[in-house]
C-alpha atoms as a PDB file:
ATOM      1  CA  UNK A   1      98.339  65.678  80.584  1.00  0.00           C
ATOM      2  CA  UNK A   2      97.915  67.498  77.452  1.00  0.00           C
ATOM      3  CA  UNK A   3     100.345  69.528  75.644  1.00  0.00           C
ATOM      4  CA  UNK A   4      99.696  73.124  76.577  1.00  0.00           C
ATOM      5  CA  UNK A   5      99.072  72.405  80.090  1.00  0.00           C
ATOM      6  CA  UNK A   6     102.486  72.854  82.945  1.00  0.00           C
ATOM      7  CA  UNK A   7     102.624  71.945  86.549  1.00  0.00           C
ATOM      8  CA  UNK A   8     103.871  74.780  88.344  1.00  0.00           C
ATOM      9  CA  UNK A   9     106.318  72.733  90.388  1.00  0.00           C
ATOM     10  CA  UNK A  10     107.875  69.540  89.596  1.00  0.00           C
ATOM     11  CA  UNK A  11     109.384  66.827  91.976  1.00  0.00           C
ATOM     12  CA  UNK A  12     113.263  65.765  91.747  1.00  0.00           C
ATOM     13  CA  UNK A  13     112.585  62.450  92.633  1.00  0.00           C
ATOM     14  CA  UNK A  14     116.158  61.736  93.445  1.00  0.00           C
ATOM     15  CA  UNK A  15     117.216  64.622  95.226  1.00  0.00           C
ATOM     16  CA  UNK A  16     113.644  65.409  96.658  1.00  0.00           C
ATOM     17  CA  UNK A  17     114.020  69.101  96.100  1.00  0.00           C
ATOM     18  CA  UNK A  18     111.162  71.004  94.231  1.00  0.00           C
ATOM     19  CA  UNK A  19     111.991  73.423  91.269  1.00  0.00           C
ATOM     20  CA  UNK A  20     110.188  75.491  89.031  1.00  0.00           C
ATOM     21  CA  UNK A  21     109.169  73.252  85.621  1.00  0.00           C
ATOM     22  CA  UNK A  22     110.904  75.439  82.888  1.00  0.00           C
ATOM     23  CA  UNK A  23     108.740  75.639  79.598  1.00  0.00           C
ATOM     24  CA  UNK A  24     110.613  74.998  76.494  1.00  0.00           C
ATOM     25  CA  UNK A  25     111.421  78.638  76.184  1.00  0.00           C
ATOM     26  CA  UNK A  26     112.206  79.375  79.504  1.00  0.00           C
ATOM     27  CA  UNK A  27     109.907  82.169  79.634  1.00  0.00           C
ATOM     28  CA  UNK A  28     107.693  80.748  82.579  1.00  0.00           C
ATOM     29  CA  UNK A  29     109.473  82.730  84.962  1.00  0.00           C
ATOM     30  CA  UNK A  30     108.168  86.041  83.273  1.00  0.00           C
ATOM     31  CA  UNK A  31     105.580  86.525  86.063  1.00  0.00           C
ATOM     32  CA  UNK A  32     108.859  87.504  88.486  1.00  0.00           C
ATOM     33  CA  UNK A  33     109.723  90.219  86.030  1.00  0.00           C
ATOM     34  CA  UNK A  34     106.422  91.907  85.354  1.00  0.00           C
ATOM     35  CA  UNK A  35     106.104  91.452  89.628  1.00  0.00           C
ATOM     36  CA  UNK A  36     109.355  93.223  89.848  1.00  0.00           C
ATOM     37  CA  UNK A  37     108.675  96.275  86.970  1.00  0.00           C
ATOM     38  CA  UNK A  38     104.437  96.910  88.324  1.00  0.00           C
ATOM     39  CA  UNK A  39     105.535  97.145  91.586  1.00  0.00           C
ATOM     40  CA  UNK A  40     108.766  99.035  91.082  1.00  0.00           C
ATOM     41  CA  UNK A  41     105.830 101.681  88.634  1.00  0.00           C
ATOM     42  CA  UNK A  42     103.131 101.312  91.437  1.00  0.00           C
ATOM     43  CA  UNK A  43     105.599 101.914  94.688  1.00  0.00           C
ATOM     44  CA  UNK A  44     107.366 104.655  92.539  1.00  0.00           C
ATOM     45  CA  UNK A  45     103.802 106.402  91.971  1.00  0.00           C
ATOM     46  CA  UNK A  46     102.541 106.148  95.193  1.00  0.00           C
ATOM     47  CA  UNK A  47     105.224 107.400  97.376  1.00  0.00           C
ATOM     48  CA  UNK A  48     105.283 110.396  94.928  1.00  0.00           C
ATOM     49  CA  UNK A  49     101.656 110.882  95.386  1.00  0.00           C
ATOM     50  CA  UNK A  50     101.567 110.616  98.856  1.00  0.00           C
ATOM     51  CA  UNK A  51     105.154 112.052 100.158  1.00  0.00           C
ATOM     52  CA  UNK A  52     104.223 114.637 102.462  1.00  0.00           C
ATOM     53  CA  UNK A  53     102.356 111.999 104.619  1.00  0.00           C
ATOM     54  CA  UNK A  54     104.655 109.277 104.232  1.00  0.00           C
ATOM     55  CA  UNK A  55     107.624 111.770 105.294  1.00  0.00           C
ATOM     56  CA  UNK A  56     105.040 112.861 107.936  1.00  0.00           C
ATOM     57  CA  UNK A  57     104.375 108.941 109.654  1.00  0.00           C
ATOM     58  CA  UNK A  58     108.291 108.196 108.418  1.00  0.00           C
ATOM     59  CA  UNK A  59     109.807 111.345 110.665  1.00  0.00           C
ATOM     60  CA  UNK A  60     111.712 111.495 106.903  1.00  0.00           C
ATOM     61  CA  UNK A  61     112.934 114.333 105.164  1.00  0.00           C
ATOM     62  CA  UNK A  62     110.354 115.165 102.011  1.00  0.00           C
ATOM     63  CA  UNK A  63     113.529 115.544  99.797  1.00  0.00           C
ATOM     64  CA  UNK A  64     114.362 112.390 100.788  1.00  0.00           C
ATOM     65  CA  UNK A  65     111.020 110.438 100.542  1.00  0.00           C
ATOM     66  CA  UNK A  66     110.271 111.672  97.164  1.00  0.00           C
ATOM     67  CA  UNK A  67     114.207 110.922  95.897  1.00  0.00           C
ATOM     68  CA  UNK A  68     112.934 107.315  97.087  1.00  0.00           C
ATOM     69  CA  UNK A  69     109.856 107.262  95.211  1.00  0.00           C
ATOM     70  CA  UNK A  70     111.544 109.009  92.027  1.00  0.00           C
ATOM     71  CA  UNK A  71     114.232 106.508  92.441  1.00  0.00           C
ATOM     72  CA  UNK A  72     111.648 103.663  92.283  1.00  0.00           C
ATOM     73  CA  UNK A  73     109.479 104.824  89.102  1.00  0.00           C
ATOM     74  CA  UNK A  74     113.102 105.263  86.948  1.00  0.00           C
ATOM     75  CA  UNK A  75     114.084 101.610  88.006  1.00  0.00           C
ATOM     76  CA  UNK A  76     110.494 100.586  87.450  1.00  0.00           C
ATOM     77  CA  UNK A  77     110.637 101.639  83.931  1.00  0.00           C
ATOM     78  CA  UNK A  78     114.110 100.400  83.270  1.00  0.00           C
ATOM     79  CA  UNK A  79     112.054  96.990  84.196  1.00  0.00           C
ATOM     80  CA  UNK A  80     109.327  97.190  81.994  1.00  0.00           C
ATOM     81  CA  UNK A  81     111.946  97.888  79.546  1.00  0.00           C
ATOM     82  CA  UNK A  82     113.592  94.479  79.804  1.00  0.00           C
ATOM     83  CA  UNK A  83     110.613  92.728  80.537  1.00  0.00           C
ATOM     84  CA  UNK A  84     109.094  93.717  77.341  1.00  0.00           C
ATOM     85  CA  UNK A  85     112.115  92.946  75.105  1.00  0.00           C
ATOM     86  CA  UNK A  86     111.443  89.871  73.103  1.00  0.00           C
ATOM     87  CA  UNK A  87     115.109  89.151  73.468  1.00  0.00           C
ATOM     88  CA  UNK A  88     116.899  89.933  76.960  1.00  0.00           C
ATOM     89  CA  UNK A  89     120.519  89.806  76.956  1.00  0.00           C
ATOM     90  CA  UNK A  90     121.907  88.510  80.369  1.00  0.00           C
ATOM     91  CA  UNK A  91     123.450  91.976  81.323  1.00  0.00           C
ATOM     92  CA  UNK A  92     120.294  93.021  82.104  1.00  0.00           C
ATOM     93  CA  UNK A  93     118.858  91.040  83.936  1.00  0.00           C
ATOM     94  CA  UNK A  94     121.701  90.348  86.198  1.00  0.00           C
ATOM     95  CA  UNK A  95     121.806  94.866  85.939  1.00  0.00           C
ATOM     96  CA  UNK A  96     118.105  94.002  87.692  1.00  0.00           C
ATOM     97  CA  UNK A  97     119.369  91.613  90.192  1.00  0.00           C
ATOM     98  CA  UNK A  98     122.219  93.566  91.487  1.00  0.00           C
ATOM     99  CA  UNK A  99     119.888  97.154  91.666  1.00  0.00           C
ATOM    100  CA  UNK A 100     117.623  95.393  93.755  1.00  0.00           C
ATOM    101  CA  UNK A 101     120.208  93.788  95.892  1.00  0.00           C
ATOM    102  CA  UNK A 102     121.588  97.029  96.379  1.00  0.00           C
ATOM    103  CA  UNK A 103     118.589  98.990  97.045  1.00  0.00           C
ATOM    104  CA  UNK A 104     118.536  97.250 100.711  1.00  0.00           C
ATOM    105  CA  UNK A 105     122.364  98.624 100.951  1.00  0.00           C
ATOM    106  CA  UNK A 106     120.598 102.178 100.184  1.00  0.00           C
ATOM    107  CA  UNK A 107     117.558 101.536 102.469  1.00  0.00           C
ATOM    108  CA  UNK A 108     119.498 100.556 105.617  1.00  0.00           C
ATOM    109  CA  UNK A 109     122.019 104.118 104.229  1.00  0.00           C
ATOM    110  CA  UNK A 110     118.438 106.417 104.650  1.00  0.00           C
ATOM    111  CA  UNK A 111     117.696 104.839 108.355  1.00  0.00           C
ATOM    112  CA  UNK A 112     121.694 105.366 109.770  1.00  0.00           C
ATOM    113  CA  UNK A 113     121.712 108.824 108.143  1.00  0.00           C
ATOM    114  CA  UNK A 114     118.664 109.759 109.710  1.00  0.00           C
ATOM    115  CA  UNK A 115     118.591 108.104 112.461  1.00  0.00           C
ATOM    116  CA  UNK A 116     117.632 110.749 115.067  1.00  0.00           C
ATOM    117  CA  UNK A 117     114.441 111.371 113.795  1.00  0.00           C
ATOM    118  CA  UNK A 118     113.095 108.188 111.478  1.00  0.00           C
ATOM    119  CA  UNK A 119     110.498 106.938 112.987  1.00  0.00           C
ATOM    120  CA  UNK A 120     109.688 102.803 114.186  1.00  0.00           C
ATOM    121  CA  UNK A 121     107.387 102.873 111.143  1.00  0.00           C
ATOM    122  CA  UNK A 122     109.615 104.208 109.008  1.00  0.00           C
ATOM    123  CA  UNK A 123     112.829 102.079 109.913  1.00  0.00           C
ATOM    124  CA  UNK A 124     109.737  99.364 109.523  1.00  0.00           C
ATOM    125  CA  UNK A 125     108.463 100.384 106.293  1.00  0.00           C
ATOM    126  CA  UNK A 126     111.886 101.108 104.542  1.00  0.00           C
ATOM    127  CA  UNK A 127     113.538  98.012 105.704  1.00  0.00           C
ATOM    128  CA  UNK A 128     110.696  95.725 105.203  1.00  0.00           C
ATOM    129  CA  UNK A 129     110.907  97.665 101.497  1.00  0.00           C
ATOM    130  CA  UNK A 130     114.761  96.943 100.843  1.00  0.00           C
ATOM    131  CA  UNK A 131     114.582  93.273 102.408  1.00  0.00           C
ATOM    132  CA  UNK A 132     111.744  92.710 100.048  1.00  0.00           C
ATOM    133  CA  UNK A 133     113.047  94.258  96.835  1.00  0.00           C
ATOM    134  CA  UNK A 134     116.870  92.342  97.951  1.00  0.00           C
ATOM    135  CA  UNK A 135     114.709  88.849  97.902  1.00  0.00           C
ATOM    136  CA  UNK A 136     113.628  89.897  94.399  1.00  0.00           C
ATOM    137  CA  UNK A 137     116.699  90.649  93.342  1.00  0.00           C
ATOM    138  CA  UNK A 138     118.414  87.457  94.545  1.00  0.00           C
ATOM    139  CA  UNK A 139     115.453  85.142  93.386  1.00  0.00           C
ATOM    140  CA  UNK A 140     115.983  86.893  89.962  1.00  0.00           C
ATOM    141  CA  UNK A 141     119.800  86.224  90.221  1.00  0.00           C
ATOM    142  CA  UNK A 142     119.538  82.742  90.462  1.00  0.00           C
ATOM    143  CA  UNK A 143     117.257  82.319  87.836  1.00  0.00           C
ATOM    144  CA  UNK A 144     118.885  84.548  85.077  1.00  0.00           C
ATOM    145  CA  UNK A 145     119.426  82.216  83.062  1.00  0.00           C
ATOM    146  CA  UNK A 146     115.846  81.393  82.440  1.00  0.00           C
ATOM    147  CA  UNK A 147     114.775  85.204  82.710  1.00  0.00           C
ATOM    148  CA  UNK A 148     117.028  85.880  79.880  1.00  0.00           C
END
């Protein structure tokens, strides 16, 4: 295999468990970060675009939908700003980790508080949302230490 070139998974052949190959600078775990600030920018833009429908087909407040999507462009840029920093300092990437971890606290808050009139898509469509930002958040826990 020639220099430049990485396998993007690697065999432990002694514990049989399949990791990530780390490049010598650790940085080939950037493509979780730029995943993570894009679709934080993209979610954040669309809901804001498009809030009267989605509170429409969500049985949500509009207040509350666009407070969502606001809530998603500011952590989206927050992101991009440690994504593009040549050097990341731990704190903020584990400040990423945690925000999206807690983001499924706050989705699962919006469907108790309003309850009576959320609809099946909406407790749908905002759960599915904090489970998958939460996964994010814990995959980019657990590899902090290359992220940084």
């Amino acid at each position: 295999m020639t220099r430049g070139m990485r396998l993007p998974l690697q065999s432990n052949n002694d514990s049989k468990r399949w990791r990530l190959v780390s490049s010598r600078n650790g940085r080939n775990r950037d493509w979780l970060l730029w995943l993570d600030c894009v679709g934080g920018l993209l979610v954040g833009a669309l809901v804001l675009c498009f809030h009267s429908w989605l509170s429409q087909i969500e049985g949500l407040p509009a207040s509350t939908v666009v407070v969502m999507g606001g809530a998603n462009l500011v952590y989206g840029f927050f992101s991009l700003f440690v994504t593009t920093r040549r050097v990341r300092p731990a704190r903020l990437i584990q400040a990423l980790a945690v925000a999206n971890m807690f983001w499924l606290v706050v989705c699962v808050g919006v469907v108790v508080v309003w309850w009576d009139v959320v609809t099946l898509l909406g407790v749908s469509l905002i759960v599915g949302e904090g489970l998958y930002v939460a996964t994010l958040g814990a995959v980019e826990w657990l590899w902090r230490d290359h992220l940084a």
